[in-house]
Protein backbone atom coordinates (compact mmCIF):
# COMPACT_ATOMS: atom_id res chain seq x y z
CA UNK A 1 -75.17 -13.72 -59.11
CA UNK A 2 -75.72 -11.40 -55.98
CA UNK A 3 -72.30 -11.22 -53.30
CA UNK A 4 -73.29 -11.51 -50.09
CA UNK A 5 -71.24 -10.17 -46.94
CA UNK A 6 -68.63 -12.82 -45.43
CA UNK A 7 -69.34 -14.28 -42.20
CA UNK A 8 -72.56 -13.18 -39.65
CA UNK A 9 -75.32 -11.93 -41.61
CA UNK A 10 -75.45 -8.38 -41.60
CA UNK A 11 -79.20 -8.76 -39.47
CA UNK A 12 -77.40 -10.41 -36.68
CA UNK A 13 -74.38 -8.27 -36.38
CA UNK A 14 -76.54 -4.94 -35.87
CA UNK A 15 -78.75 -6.97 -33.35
CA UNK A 16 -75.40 -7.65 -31.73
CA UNK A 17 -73.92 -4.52 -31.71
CA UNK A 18 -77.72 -3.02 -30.83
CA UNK A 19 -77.83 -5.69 -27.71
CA UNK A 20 -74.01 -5.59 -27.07
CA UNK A 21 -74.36 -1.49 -25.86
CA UNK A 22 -77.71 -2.33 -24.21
CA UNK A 23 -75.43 -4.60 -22.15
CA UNK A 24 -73.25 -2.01 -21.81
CA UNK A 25 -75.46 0.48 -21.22
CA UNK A 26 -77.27 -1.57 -18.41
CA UNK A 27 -73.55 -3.21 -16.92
CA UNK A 28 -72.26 0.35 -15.76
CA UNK A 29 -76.30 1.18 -14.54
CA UNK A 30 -75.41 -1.61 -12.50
CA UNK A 31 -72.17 -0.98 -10.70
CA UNK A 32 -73.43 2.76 -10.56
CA UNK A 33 -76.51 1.46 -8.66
CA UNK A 34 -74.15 -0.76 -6.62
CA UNK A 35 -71.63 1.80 -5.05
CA UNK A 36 -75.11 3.43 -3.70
CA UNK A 37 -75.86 0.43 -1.29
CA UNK A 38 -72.14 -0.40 -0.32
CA UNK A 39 -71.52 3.16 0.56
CA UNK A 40 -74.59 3.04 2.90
CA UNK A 41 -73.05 -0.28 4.59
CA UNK A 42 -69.75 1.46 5.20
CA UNK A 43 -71.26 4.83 6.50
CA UNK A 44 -73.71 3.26 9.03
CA UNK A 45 -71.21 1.08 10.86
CA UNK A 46 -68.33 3.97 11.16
CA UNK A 47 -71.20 6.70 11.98
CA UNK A 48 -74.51 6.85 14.15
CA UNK A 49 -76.07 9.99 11.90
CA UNK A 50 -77.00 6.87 8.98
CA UNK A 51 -78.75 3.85 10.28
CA UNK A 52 -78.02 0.41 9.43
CA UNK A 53 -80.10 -0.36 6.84
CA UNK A 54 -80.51 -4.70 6.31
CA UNK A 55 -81.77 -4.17 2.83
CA UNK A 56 -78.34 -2.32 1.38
CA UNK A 57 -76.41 -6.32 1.54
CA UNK A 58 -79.35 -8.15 -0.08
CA UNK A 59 -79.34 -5.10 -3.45
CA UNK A 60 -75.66 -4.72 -3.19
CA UNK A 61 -75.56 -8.86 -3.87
CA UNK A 62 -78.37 -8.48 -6.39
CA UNK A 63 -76.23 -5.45 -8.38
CA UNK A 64 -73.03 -7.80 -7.99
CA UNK A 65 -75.09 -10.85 -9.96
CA UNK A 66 -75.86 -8.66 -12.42
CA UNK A 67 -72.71 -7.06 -13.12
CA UNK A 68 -71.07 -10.69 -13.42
CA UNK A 69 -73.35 -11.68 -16.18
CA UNK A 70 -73.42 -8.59 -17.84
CA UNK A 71 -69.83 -8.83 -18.19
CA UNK A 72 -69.65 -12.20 -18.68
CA UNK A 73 -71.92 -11.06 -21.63
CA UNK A 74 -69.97 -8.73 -23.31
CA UNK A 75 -66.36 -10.89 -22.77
CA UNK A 76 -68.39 -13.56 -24.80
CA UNK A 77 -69.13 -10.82 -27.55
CA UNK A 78 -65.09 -9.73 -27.41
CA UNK A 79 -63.71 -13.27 -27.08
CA UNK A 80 -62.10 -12.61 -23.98
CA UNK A 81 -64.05 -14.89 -21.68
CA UNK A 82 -63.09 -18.14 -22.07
CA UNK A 83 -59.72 -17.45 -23.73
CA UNK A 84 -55.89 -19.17 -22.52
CA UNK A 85 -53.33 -18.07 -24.41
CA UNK A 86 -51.08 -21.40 -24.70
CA UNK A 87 -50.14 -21.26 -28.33
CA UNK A 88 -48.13 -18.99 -30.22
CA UNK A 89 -49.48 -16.38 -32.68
CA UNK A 90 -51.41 -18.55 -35.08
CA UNK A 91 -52.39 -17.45 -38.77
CA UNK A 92 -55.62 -16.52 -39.98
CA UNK A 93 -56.88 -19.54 -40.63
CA UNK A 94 -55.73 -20.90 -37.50
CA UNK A 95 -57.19 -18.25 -35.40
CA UNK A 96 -60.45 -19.53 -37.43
CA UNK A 97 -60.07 -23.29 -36.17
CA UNK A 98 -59.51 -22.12 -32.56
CA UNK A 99 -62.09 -20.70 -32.77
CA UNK A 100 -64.62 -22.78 -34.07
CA UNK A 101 -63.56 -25.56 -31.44
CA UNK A 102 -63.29 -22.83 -28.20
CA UNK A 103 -66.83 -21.55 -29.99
CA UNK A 104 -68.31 -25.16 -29.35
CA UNK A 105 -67.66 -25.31 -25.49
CA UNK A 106 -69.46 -22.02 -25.30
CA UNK A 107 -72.18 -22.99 -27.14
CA UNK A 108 -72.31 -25.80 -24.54
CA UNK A 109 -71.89 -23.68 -21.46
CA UNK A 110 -74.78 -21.27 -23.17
CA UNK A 111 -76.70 -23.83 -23.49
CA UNK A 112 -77.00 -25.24 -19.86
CA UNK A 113 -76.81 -21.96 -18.70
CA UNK A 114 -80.30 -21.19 -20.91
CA UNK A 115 -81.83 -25.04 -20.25
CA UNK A 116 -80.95 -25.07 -16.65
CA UNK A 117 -81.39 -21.44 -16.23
CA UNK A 118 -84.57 -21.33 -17.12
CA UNK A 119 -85.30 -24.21 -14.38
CA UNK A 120 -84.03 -22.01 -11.83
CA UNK A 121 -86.00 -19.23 -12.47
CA UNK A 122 -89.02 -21.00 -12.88
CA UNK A 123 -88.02 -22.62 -9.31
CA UNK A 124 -87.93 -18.59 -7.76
CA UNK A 125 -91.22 -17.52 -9.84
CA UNK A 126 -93.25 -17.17 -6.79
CA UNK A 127 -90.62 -16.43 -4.44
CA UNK A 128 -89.16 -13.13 -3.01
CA UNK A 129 -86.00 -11.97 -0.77
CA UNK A 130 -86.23 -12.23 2.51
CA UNK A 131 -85.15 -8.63 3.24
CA UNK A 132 -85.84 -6.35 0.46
CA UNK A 133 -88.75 -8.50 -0.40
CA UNK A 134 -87.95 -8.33 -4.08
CA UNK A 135 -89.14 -11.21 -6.61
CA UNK A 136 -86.65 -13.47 -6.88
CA UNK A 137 -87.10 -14.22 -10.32
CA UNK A 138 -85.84 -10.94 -11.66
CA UNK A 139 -82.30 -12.15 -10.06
CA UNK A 140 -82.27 -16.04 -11.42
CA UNK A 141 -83.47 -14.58 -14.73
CA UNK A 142 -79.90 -13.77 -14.99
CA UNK A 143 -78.82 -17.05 -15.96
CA UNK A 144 -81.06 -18.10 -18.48
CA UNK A 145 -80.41 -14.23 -20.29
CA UNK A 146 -76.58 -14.94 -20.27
CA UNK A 147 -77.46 -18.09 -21.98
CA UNK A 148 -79.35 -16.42 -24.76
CA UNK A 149 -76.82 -13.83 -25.38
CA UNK A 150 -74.45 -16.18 -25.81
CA UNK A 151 -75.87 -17.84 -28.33
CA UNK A 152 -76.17 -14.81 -29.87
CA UNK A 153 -72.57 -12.99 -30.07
CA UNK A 154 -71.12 -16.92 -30.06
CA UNK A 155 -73.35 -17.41 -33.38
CA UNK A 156 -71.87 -14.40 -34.68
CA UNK A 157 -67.90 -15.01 -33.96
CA UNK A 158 -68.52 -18.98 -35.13
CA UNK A 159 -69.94 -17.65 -38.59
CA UNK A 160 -67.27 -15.15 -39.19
CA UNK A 161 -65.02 -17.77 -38.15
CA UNK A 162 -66.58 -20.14 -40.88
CA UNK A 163 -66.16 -17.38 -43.08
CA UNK A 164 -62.68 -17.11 -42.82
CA UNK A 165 -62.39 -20.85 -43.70
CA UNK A 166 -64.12 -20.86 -46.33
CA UNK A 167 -62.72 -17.46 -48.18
CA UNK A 168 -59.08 -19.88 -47.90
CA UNK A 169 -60.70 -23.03 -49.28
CA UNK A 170 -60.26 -24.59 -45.77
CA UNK A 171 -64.25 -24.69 -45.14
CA UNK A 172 -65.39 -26.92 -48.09
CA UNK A 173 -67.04 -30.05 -47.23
């Protein structure tokens, strides 16, 4: 009889850790990109050699959107997002139960995020921004990808989770 690996399959763990340092990757791109625009904003209103751009508030908002989901993204894949701390250091298998039940209300929030996400994009699909005149699409899209995600690294820590249980007899039926 073959053994297989406990918890996540081993196929969605590298796609994790593969998508997990794209987000990474792409989070820093986008605070790097953001201190570009900002700085502009603060040089042009203490100095007349830079003129005021308008565009520099509309990106600057557009990097700031991005860097909230991208984190949001990767605090899913840590399990520091929606954590409170209210109960003592719990064993093993209680860490496991926590988990499974704090795992279900972000499954939920992923969830609307990706249902009603995906509405609001489709509501900006022919739109654009009124200064930079950038598709607005590209910025609700952010929503419905955090959603996705989700799913992804929450399927991942709810499995391993599961696999805890049932390695200490707690996860038979």
């Amino acid at each position: 009889m073959p053994t297989t690996s406990p918890g996540a399959p081993a196929m969605l763990r590298r796609v994790n850790d593969a998508l997990a340092s794209l987000i990474a990757f792409l989070l820093i791109l986008s605070v790097a990109i953001l201190i570009i625009p900002v700085t502009l904003q603060i040089l042009s209103r203490y100095t007349p050699l830079i003129p005021a751009y308008i565009w520099t508030e509309e990106l600057a908002r557009f990097c700031l959107v991005y860097a909230v989901m991208l984190g949001a993204m990767l605090a899913v894949r840590e399990g520091t997002h929606f954590v409170v701390d209210v109960f003592p250091r719990l064993s093993t298998v209680g860490e496991a139960r926590v988990e499974l039940i704090a795992g279900s209300f972000v499954l939920l929030f992923a969830f609307v995020f990706l249902w009603w996400g995906w509405e609001f994009t489709e509501f900006a699909i022919y739109r654009i921004s009124e200064l930079a005149e950038l598709p607005l699409w590209i910025i609700h899209a952010a929503w419905p990808i955090a959603g996705a995600v989700w799913l992804l690294f929450e399927a991942e820590r709810m499995l391993n989770a599961l696999a805890v249980l049932r390695a200490t007899g707690e996860g038979r039926a």
